[in-house]
PDB file of N, CA and C in Angstrom:
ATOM      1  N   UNK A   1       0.848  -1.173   0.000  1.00  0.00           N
ATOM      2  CA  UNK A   1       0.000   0.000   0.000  1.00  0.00           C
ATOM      3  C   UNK A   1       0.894   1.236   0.000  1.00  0.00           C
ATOM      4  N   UNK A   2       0.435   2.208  -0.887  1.00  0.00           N
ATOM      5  CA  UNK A   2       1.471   3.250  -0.510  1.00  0.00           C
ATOM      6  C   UNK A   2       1.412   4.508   0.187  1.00  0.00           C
ATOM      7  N   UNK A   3       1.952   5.256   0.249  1.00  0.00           N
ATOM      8  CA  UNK A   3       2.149   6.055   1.477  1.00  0.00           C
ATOM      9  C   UNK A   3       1.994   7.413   1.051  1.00  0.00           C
ATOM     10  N   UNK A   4       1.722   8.676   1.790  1.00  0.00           N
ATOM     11  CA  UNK A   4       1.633  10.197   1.517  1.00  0.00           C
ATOM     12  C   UNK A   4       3.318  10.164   2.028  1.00  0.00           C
ATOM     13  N   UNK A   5       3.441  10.875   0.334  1.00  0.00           N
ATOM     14  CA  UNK A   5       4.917  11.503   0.989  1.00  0.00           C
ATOM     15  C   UNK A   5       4.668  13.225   0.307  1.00  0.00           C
ATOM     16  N   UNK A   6       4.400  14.042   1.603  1.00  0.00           N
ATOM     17  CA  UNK A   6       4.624  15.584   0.818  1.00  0.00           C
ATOM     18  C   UNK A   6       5.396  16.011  -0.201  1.00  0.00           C
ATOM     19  N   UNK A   7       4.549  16.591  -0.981  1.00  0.00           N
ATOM     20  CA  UNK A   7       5.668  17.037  -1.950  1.00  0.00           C
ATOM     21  C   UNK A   7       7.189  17.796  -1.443  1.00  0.00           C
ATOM     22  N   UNK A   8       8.277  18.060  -2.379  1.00  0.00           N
ATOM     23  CA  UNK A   8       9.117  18.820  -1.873  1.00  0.00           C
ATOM     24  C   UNK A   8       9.650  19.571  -3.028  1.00  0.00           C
ATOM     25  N   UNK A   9       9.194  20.696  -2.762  1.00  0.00           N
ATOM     26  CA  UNK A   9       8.965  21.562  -4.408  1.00  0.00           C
ATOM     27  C   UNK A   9      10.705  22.232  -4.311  1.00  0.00           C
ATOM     28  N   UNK A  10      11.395  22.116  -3.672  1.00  0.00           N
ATOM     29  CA  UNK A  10      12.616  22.061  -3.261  1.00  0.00           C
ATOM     30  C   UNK A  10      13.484  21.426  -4.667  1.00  0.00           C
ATOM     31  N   UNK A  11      13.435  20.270  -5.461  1.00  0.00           N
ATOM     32  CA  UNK A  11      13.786  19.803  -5.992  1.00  0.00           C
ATOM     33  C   UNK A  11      13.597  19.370  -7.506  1.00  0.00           C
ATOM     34  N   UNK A  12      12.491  20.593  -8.076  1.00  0.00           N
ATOM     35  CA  UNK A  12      12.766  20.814  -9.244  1.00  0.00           C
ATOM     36  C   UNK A  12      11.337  21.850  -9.683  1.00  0.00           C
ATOM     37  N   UNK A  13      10.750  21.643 -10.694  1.00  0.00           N
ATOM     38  CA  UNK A  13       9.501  22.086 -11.268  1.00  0.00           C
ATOM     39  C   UNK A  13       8.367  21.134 -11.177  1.00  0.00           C
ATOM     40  N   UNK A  14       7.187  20.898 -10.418  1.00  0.00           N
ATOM     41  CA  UNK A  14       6.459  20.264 -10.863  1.00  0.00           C
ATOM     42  C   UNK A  14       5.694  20.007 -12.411  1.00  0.00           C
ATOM     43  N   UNK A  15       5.900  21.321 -13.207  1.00  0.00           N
ATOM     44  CA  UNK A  15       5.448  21.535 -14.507  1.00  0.00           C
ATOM     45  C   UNK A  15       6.121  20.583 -15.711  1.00  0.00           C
ATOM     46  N   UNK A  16       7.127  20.040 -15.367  1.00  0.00           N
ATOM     47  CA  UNK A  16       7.509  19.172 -16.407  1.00  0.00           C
ATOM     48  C   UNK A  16       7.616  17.521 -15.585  1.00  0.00           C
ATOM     49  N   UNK A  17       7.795  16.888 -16.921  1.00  0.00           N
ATOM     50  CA  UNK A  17       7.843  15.268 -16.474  1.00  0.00           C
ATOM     51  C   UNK A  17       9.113  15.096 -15.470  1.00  0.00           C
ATOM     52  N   UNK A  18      10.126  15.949 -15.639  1.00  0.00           N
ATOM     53  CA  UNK A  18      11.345  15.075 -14.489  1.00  0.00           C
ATOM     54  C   UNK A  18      11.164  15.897 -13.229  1.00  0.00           C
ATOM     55  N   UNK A  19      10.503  16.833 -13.501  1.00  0.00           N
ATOM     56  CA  UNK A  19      10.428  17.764 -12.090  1.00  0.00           C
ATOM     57  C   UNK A  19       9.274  17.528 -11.470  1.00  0.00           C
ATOM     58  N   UNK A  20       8.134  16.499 -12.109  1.00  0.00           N
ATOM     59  CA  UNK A  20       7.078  16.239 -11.126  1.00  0.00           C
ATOM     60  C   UNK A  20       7.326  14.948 -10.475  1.00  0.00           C
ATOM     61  N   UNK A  21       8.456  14.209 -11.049  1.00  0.00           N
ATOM     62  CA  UNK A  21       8.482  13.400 -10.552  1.00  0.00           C
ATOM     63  C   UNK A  21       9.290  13.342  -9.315  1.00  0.00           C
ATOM     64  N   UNK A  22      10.841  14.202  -9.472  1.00  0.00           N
ATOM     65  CA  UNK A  22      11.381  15.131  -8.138  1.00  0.00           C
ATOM     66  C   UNK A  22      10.624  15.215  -7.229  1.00  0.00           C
ATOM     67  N   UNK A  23       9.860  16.119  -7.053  1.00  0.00           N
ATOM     68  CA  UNK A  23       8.716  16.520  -6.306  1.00  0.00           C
ATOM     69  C   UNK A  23       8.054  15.980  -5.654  1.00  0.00           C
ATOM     70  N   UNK A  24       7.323  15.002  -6.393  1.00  0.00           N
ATOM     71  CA  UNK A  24       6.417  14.037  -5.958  1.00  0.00           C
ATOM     72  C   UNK A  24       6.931  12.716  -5.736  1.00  0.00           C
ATOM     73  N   UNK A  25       8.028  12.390  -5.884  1.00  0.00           N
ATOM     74  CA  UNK A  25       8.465  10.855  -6.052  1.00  0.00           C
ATOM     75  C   UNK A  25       7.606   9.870  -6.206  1.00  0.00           C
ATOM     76  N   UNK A  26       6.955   9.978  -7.707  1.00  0.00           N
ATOM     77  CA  UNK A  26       6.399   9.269  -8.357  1.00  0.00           C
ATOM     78  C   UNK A  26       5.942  10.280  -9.584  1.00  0.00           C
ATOM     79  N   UNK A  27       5.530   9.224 -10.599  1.00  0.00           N
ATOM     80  CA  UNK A  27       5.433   9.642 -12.231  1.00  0.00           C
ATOM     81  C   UNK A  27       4.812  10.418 -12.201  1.00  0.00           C
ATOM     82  N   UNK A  28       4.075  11.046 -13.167  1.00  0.00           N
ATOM     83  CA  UNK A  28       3.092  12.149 -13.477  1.00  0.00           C
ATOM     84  C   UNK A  28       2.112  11.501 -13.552  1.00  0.00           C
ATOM     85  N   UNK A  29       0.782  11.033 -13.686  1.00  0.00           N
ATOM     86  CA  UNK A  29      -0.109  10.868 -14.308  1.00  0.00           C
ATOM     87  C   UNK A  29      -1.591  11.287 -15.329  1.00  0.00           C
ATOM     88  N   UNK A  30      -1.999  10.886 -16.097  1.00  0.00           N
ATOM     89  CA  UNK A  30      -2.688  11.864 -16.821  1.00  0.00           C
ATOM     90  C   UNK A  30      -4.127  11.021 -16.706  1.00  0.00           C
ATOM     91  N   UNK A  31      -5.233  11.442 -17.328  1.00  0.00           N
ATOM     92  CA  UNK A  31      -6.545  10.853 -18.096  1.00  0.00           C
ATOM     93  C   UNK A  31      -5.932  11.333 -19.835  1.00  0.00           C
ATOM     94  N   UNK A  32      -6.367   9.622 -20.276  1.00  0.00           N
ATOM     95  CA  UNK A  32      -6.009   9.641 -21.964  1.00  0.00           C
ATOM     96  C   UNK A  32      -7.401  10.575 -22.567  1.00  0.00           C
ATOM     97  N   UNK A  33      -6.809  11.065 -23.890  1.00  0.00           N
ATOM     98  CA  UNK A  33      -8.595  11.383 -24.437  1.00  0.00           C
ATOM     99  C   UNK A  33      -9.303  10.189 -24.662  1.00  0.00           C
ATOM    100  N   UNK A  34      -9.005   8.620 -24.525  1.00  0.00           N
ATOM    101  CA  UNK A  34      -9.616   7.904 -24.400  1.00  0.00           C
ATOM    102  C   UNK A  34     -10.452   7.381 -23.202  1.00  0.00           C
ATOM    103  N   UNK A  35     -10.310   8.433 -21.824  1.00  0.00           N
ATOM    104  CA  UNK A  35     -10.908   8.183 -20.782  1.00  0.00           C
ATOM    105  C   UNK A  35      -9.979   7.262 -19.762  1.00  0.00           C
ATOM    106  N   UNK A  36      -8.693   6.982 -20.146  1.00  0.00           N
ATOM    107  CA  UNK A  36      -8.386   5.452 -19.384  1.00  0.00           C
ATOM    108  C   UNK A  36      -7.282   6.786 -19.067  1.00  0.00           C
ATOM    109  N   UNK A  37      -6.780   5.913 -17.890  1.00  0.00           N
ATOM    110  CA  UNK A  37      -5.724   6.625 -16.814  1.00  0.00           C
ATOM    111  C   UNK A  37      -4.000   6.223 -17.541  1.00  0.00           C
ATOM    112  N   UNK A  38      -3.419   7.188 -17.366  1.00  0.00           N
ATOM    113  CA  UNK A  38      -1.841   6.359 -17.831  1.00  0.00           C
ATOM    114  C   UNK A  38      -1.081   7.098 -17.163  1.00  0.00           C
ATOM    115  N   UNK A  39       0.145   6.787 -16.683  1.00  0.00           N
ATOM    116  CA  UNK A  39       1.271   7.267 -15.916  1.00  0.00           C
ATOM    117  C   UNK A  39       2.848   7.504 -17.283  1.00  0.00           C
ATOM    118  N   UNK A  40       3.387   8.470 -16.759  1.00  0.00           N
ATOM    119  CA  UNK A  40       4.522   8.464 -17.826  1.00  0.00           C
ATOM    120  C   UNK A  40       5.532   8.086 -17.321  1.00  0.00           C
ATOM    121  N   UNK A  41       6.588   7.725 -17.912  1.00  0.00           N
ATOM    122  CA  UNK A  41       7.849   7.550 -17.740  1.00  0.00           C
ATOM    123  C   UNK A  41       8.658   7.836 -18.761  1.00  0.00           C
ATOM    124  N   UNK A  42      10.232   8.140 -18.507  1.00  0.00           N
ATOM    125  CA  UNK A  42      11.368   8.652 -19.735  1.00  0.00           C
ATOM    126  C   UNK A  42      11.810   7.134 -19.603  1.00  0.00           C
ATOM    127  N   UNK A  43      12.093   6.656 -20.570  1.00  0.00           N
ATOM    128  CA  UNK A  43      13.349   5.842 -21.183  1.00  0.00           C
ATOM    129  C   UNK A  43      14.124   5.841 -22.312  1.00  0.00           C
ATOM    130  N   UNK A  44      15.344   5.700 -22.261  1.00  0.00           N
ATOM    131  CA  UNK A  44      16.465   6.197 -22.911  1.00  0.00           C
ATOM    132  C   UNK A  44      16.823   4.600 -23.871  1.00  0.00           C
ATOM    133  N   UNK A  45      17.530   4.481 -25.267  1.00  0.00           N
ATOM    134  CA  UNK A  45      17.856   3.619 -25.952  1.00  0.00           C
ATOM    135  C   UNK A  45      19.229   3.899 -26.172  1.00  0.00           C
ATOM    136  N   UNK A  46      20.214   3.349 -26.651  1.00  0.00           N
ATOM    137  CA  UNK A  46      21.483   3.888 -27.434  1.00  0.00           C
ATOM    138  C   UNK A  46      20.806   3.973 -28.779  1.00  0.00           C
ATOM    139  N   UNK A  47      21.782   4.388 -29.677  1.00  0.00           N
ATOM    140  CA  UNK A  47      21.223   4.496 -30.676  1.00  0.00           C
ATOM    141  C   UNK A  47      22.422   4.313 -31.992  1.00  0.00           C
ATOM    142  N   UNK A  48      22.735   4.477 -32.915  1.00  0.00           N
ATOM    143  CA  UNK A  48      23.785   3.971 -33.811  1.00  0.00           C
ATOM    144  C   UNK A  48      24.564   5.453 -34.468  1.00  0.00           C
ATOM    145  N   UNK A  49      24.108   6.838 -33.834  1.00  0.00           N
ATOM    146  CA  UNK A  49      24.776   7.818 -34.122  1.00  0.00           C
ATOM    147  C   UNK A  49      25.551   7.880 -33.277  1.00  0.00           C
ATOM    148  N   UNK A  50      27.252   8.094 -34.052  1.00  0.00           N
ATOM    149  CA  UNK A  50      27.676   8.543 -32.876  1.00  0.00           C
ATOM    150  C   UNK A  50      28.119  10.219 -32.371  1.00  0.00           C
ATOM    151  N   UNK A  51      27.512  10.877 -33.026  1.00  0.00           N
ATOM    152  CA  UNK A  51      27.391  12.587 -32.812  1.00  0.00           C
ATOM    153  C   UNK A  51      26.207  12.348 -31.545  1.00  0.00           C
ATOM    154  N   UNK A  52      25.213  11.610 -31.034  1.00  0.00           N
ATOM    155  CA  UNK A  52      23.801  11.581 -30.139  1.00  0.00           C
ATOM    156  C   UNK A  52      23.772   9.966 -30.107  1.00  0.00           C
ATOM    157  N   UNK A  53      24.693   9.190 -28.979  1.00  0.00           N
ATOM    158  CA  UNK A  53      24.158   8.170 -28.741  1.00  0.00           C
ATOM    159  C   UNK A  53      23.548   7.256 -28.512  1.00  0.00           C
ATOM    160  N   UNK A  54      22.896   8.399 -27.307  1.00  0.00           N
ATOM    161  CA  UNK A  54      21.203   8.086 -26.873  1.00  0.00           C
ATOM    162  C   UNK A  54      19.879   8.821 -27.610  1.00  0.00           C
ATOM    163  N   UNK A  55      19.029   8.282 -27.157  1.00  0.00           N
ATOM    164  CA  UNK A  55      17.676   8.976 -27.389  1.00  0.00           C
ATOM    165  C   UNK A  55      16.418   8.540 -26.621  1.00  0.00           C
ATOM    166  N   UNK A  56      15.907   9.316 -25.617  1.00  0.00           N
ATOM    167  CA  UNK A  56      15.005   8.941 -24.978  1.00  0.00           C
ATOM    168  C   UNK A  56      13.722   9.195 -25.419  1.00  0.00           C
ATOM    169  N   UNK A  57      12.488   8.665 -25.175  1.00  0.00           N
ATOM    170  CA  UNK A  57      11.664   8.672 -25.321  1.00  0.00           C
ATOM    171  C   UNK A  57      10.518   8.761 -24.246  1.00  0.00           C
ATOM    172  N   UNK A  58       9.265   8.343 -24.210  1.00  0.00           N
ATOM    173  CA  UNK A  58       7.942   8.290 -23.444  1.00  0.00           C
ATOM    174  C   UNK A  58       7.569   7.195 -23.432  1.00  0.00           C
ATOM    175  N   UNK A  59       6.967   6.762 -22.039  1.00  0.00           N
ATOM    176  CA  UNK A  59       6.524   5.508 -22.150  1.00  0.00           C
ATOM    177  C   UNK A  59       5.056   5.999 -21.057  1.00  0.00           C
ATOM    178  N   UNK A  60       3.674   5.391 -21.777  1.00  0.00           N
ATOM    179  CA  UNK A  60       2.776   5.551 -21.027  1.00  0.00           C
ATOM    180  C   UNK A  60       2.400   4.736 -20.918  1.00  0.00           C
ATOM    181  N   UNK A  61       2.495   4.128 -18.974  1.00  0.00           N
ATOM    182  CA  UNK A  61       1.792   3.018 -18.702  1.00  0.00           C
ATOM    183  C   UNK A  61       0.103   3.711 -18.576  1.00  0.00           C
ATOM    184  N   UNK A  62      -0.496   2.213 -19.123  1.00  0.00           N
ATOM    185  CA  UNK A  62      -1.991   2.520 -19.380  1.00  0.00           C
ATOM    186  C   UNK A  62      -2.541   1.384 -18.230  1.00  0.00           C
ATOM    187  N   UNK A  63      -3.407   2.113 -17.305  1.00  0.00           N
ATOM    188  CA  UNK A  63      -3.965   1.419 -16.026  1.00  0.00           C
ATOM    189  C   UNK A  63      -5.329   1.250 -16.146  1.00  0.00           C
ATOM    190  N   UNK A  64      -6.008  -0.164 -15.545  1.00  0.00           N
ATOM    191  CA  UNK A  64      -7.709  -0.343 -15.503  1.00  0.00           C
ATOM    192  C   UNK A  64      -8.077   0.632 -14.703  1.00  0.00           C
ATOM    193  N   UNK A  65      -9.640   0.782 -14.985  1.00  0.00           N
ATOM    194  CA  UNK A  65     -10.465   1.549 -13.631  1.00  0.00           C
ATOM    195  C   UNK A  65     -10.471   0.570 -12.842  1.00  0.00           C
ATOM    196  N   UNK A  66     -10.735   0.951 -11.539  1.00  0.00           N
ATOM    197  CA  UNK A  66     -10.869  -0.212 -10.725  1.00  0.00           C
ATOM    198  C   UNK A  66      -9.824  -0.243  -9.778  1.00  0.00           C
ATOM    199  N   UNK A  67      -9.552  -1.852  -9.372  1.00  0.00           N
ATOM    200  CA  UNK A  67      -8.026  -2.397  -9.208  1.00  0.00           C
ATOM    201  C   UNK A  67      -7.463  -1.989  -9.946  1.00  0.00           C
ATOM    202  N   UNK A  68      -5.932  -1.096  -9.506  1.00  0.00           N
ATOM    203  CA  UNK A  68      -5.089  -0.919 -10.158  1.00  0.00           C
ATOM    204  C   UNK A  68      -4.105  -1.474 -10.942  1.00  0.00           C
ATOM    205  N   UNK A  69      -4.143  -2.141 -12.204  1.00  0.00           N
ATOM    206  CA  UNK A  69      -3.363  -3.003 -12.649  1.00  0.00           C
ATOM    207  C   UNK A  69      -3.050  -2.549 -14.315  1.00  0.00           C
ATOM    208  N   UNK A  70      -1.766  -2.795 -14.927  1.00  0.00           N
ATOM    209  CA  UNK A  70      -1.406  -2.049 -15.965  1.00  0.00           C
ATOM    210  C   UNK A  70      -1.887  -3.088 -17.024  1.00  0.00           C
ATOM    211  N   UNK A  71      -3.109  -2.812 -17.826  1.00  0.00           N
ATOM    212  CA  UNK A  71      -3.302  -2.915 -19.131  1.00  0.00           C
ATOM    213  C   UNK A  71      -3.134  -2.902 -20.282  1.00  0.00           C
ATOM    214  N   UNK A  72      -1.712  -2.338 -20.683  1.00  0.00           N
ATOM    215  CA  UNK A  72      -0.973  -1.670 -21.667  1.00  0.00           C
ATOM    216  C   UNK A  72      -0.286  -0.563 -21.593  1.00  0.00           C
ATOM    217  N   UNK A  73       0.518  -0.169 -22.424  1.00  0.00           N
ATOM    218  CA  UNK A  73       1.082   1.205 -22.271  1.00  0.00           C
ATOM    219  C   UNK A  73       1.364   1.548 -24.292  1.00  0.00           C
ATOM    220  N   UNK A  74       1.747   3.105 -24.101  1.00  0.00           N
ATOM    221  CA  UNK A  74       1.828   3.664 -25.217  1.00  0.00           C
ATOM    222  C   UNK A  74       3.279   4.052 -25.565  1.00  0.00           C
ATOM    223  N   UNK A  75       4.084   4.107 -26.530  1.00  0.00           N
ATOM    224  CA  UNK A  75       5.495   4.512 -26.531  1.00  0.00           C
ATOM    225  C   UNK A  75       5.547   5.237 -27.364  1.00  0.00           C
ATOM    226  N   UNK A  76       6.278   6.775 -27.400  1.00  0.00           N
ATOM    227  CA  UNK A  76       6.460   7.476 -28.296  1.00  0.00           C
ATOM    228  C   UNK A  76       7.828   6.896 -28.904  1.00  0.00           C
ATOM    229  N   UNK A  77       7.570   7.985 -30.627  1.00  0.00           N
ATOM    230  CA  UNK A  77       9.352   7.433 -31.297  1.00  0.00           C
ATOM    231  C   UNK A  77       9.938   8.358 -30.264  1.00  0.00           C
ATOM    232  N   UNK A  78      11.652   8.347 -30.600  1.00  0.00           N
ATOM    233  CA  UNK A  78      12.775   8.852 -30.413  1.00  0.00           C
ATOM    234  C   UNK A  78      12.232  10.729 -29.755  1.00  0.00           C
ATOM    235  N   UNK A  79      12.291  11.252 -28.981  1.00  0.00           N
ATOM    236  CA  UNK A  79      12.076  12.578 -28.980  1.00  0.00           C
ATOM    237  C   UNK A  79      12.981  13.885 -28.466  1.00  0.00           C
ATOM    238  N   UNK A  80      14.357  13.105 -27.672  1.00  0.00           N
ATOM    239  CA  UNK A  80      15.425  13.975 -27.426  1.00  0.00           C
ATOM    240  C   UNK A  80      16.839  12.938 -28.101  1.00  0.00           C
ATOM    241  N   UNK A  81      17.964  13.702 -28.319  1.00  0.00           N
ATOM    242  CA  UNK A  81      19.210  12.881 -28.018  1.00  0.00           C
ATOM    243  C   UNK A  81      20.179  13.094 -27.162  1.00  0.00           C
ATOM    244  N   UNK A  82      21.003  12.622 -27.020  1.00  0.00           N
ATOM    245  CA  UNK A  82      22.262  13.139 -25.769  1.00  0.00           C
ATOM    246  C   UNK A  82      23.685  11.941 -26.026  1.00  0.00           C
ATOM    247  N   UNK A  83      24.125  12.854 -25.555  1.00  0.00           N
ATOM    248  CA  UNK A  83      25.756  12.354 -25.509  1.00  0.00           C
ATOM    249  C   UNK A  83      25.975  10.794 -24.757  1.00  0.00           C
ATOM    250  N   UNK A  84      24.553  11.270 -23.222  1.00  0.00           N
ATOM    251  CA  UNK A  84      25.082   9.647 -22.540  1.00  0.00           C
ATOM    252  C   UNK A  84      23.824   9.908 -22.182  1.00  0.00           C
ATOM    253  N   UNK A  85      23.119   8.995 -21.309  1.00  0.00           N
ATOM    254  CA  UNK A  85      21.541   8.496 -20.846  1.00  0.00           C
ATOM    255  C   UNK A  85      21.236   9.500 -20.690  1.00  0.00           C
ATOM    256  N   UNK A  86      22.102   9.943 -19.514  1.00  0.00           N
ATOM    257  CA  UNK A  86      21.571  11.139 -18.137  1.00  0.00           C
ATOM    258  C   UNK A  86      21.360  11.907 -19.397  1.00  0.00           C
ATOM    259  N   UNK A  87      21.723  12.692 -20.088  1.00  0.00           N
ATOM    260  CA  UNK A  87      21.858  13.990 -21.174  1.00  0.00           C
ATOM    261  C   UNK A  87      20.447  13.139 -21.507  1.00  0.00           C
ATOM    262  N   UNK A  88      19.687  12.667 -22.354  1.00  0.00           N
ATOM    263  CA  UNK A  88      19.082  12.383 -22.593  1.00  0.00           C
ATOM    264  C   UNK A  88      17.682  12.242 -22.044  1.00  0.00           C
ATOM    265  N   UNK A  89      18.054  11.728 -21.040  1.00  0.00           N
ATOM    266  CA  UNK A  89      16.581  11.804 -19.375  1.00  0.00           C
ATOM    267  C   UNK A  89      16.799  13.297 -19.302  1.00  0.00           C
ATOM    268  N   UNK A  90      17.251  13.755 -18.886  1.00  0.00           N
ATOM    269  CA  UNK A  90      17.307  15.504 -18.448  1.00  0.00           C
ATOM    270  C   UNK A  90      16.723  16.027 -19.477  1.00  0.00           C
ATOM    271  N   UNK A  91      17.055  16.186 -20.457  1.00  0.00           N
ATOM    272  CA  UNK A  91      16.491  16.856 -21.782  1.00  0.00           C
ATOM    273  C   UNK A  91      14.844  16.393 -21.706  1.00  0.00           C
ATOM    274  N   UNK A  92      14.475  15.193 -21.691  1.00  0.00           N
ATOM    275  CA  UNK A  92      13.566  15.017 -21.952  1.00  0.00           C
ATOM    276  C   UNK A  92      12.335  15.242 -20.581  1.00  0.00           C
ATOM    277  N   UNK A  93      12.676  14.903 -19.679  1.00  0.00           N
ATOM    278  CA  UNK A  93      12.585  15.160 -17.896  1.00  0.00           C
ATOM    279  C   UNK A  93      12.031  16.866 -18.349  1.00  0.00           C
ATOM    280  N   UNK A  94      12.468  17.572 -18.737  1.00  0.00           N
ATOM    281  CA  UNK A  94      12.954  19.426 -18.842  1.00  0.00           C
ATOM    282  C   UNK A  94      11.091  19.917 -19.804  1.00  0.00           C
ATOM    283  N   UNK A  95      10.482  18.500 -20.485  1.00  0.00           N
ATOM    284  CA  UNK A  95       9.542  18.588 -21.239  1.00  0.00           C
ATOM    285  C   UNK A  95       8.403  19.386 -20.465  1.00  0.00           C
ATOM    286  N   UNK A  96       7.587  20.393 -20.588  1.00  0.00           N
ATOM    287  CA  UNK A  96       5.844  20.528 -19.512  1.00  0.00           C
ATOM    288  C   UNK A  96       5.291  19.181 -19.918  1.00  0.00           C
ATOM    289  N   UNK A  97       4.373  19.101 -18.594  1.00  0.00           N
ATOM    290  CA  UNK A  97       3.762  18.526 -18.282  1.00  0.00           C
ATOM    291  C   UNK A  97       2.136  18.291 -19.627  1.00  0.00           C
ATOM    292  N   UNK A  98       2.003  19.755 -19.938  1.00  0.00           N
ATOM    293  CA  UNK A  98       0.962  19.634 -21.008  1.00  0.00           C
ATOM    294  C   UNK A  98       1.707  19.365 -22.294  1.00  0.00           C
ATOM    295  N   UNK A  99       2.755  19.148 -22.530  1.00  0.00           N
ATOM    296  CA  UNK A  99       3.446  18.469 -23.577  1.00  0.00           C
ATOM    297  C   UNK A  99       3.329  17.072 -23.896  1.00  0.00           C
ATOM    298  N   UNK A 100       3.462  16.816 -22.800  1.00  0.00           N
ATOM    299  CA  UNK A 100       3.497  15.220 -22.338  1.00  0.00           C
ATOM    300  C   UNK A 100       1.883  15.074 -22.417  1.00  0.00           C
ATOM    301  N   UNK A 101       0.841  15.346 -21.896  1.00  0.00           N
ATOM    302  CA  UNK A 101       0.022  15.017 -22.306  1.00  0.00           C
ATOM    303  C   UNK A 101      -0.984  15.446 -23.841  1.00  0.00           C
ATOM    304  N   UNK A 102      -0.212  16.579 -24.832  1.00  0.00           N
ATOM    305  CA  UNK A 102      -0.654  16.548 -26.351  1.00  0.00           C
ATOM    306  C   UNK A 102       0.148  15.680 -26.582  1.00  0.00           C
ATOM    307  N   UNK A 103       1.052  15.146 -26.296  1.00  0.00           N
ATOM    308  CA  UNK A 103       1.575  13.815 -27.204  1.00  0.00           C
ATOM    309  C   UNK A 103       0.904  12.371 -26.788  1.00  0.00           C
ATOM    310  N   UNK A 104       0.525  12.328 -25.891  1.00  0.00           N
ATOM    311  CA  UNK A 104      -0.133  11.303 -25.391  1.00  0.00           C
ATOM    312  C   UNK A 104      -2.148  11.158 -26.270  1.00  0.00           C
ATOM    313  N   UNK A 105      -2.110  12.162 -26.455  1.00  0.00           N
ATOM    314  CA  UNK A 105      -3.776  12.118 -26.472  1.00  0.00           C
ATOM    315  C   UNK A 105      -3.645  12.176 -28.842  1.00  0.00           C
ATOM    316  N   UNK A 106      -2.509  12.208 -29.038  1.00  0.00           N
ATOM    317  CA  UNK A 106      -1.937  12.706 -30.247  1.00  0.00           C
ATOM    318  C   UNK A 106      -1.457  11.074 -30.979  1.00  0.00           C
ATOM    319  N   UNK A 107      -1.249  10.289 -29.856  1.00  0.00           N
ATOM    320  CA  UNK A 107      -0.269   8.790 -29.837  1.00  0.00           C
ATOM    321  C   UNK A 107      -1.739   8.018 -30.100  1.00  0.00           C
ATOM    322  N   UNK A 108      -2.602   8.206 -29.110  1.00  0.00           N
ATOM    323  CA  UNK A 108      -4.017   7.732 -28.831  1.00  0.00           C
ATOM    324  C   UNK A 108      -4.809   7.871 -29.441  1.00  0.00           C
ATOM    325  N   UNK A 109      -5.216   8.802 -30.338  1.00  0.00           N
ATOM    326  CA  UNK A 109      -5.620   9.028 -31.710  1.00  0.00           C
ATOM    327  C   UNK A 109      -5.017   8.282 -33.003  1.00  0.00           C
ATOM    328  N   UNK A 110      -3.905   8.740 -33.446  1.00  0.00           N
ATOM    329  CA  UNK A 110      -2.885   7.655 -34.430  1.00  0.00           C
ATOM    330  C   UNK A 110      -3.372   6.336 -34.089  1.00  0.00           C
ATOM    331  N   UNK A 111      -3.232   5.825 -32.686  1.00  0.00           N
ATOM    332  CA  UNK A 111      -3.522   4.235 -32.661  1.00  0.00           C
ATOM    333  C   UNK A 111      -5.090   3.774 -33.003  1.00  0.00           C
ATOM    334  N   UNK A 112      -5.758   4.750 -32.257  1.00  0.00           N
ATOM    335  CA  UNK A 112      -7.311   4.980 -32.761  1.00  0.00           C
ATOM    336  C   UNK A 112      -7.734   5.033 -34.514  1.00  0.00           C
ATOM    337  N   UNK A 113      -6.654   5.371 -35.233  1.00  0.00           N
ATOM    338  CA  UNK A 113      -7.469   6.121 -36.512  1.00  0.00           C
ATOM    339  C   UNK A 113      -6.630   4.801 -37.197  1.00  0.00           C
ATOM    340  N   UNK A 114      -5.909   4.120 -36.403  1.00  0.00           N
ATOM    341  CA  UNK A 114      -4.765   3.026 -37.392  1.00  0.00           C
ATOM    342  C   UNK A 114      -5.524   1.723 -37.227  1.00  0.00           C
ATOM    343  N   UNK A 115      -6.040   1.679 -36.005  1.00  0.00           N
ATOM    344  CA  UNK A 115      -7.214   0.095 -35.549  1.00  0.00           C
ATOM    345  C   UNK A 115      -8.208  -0.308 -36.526  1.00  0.00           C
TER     346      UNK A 115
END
């Protein structure tokens, strides 16, 4: 079960994905325009350039109503690069929060109009 931990606005921006998660120690979460709940996360790939090694991306876990249990998730392509992970999470971490969710409701549509 988990626990209230106060925020601690001490440690970054709540307005973007890496600073709400600072803050809050835990992900962001949104409502999809499909009505269903999803949480974000950054993850980083290498990649085969070597000018931008990495490239991180979005990952939206997609959760039931109900019991909380993950149903799927959504992945954006490639959307920052960086020299090494961290460069890469930071950059992308640095995104607003309403960014993260027009790409999400933008991902959810595409998959919608592609079904």
């Amino acid at each position: 079960m988990g626990q209230f931990l106060p925020p601690d606005h001490s440690k970054g921006d709540e307005r973007t994905i890496g600073g709400y998660q600072a803050v809050h120690a835990r992900p962001a979460a949104f409502e999809g325009s499909d009505g269903l709940s999803y949480s974000v996360e950054i993850d980083v790939d290498a990649t085969e350039d070597a000018a931008a090694p990495f490239a991180a991306f979005l990952v939206f876990v997609r959760w039931s109503a109900g019991e909380p249990r993950v149903t799927g998730h959504v992945e954006t392509d490639y959307l920052v690069r960086g020299v090494s992970p961290a460069e890469a999470s930071a950059r992308l971490g640095a995104m607003p929060l309403e960014e993260a969710k027009r790409i999400l409701d933008a991902e959810i549509a595409a998959r919608s109009a592609g079904a």
